[in-house]
Protein backbone atom coordinates (compact mmCIF):
# COMPACT_ATOMS: atom_id res chain seq x y z
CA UNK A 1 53.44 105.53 233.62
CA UNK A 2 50.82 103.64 235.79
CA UNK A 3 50.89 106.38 238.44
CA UNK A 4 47.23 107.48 239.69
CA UNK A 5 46.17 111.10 237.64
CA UNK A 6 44.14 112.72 240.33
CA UNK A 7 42.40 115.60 238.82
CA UNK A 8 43.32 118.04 241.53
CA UNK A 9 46.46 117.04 239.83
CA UNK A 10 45.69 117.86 235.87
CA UNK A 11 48.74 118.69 234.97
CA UNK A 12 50.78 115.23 235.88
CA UNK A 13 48.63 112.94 233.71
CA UNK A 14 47.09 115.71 230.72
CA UNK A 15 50.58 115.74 228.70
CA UNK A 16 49.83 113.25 226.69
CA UNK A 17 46.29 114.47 226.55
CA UNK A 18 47.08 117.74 225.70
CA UNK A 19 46.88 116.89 221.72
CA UNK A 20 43.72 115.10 222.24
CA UNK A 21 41.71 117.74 223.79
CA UNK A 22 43.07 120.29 221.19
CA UNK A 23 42.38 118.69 218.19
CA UNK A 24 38.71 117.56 220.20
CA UNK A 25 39.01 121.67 221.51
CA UNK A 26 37.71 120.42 224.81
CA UNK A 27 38.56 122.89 227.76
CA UNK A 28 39.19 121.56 230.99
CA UNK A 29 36.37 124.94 233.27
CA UNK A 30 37.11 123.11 236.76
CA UNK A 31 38.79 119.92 237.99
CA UNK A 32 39.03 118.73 241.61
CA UNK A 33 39.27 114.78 242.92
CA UNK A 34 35.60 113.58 241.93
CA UNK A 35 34.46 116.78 239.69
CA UNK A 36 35.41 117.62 235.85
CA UNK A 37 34.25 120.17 233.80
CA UNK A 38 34.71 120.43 230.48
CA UNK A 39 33.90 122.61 227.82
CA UNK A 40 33.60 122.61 223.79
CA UNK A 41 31.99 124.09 221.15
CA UNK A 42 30.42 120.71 220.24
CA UNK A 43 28.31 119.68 222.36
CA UNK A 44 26.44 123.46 222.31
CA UNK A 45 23.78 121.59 220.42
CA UNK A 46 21.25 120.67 222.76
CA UNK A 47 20.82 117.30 220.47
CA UNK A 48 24.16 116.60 221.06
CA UNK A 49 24.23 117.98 224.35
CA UNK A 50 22.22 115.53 225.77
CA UNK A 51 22.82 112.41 223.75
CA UNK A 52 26.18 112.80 225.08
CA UNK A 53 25.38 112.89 228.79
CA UNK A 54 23.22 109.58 228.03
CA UNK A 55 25.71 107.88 226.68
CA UNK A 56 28.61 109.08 228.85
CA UNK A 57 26.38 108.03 231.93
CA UNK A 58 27.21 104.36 231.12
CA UNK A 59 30.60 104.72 231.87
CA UNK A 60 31.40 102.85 234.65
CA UNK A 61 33.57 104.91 236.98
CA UNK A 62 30.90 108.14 236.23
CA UNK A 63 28.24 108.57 238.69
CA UNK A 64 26.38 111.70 237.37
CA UNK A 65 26.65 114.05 234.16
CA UNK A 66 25.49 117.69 234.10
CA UNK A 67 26.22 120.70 232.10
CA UNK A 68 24.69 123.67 229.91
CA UNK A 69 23.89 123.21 225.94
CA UNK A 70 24.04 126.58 225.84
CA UNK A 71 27.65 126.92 226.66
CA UNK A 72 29.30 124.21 225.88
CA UNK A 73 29.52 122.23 228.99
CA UNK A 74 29.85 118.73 230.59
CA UNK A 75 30.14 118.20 234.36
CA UNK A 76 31.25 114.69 235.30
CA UNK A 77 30.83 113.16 239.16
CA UNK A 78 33.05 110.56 239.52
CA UNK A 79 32.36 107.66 241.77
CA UNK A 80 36.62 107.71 242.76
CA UNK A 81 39.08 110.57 243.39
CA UNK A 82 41.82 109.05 240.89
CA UNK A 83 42.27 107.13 237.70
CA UNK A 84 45.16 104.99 236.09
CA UNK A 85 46.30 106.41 233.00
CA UNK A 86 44.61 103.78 231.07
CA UNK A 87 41.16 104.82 232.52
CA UNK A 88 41.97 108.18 231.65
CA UNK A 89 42.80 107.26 228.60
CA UNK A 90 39.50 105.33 227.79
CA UNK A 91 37.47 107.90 229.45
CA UNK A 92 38.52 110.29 226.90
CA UNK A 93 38.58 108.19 223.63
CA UNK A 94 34.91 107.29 225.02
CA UNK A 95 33.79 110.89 225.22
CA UNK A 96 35.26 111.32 221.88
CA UNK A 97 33.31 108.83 220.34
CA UNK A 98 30.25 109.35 221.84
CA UNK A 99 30.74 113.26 220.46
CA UNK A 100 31.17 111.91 216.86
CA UNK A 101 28.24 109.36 217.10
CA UNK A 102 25.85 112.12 218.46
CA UNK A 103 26.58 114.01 215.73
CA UNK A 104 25.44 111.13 213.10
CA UNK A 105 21.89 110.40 215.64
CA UNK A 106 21.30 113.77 215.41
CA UNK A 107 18.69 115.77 213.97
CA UNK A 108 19.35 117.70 210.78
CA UNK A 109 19.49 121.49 212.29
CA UNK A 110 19.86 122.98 208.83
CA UNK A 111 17.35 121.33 207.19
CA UNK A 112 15.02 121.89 210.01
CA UNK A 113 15.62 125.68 209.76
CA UNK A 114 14.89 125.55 205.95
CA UNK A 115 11.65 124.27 207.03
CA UNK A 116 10.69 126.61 209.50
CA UNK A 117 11.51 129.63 207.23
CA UNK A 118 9.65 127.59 204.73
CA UNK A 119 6.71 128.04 207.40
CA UNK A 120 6.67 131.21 208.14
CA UNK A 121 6.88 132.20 204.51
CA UNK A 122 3.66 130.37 204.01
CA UNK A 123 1.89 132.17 206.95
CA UNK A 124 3.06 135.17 205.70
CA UNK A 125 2.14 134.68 202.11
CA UNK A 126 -1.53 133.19 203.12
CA UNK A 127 -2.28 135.81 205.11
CA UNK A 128 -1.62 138.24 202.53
CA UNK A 129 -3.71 136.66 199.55
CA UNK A 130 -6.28 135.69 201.96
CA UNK A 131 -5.92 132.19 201.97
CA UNK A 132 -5.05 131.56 197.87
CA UNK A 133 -1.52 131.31 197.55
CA UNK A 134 1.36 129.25 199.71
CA UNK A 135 5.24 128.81 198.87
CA UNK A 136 4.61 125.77 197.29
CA UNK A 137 1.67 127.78 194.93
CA UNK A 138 4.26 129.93 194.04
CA UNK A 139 7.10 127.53 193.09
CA UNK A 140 4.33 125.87 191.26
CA UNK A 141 3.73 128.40 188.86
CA UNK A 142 6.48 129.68 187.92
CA UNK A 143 7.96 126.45 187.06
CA UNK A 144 4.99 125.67 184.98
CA UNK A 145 5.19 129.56 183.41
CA UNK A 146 8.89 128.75 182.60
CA UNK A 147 8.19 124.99 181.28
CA UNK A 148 5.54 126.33 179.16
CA UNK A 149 8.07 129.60 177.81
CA UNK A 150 10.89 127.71 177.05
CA UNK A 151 9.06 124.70 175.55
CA UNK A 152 10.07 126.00 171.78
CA UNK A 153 13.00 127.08 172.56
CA UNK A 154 14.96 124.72 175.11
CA UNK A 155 12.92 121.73 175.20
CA UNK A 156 15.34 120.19 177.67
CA UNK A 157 15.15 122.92 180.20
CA UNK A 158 11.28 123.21 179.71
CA UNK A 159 10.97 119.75 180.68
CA UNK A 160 12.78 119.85 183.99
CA UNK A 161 10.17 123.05 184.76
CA UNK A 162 7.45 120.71 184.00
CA UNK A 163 8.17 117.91 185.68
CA UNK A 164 9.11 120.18 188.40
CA UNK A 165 5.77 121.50 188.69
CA UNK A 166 4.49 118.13 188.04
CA UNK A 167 6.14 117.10 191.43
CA UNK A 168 5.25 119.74 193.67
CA UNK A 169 1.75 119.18 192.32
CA UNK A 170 1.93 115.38 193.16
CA UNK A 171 3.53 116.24 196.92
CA UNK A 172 0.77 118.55 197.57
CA UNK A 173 -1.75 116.58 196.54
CA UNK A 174 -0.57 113.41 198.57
CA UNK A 175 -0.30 115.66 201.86
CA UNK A 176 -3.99 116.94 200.54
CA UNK A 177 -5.35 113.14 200.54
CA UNK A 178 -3.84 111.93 204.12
């Protein structure tokens, strides 16, 4: 089991790989004695994308990493044409771990969307009232409308619209005073 896995050979060392990189659903694009592509859907982010070449440049046997965010790929130069199983072995697990750790140093994508939609809504809704009213303006009032309805009626839902309002008032005021 110590023989040399050359990649021009891939298919005498990957068996016991194969589960590995389908659970991972890495692709091998291209594989010759120093070069390896590889492909998966995770590392499309270019976050992830490129904390993952940082971090996989450390590895001692790499001597360059390349590849496309866009689709999903990773080209490795390797300083020697072949590899023991075991340094096969840890070059996988490593790009494995680096993949999951990028994810948890990486920006929040969704939450960074939210606010740019959050944006534009605000340009769009100041340049219609002329300047008066914002998103915020908006959620603003009508929690204060509805705090103020329901404050006969439900005086437990009318004070989560208040305080509601209350807070939105408070954040906009803070950003107001920096």
């Amino acid at each position: 089991m110590n023989k040399l896995l050359s990649f021009g050979l891939m298919s005498v060392g990957m068996s016991g790989y194969k589960k590995l990189m389908r659970t991972q659903k890495i692709k091998v694009v291209y594989a010759n004695s120093y070069r390896l592509r590889l492909q998966s859907n995770r590392w499309k982010n270019k976050n992830i994308h490129e904390f993952v070449a940082n971090e996989m440049i450390k590895f001692p046997e790499i001597e360059s990493v390349t590849g496309a965010a866009e689709i999903g790929t990773l080209l490795f130069n390797f300083k020697k044409a072949s590899f023991t199983q075991q340094e096969f072995d840890d070059f996988l697990n490593e790009l494995v771990e680096v993949t999951d750790r990028a994810y948890q140093e990486a920006p929040v994508t969704a939450l960074n969307r939210l606010y740019d939609g959050k944006q534009k809504v605000d340009h769009l809704l100041k340049r219609a009232s002329l300047g008066l009213v914002d998103s915020d303006t908006l959620v603003f009032s009508y929690s204060l409308f509805k705090g103020i309805q329901s404050l006969n009626n439900q005086p437990q839902a009318a004070l989560g619209f208040l305080w509601w309002s209350y807070s939105i008032l408070d954040r906009v005021n803070r950003k107001r005073e920096k």
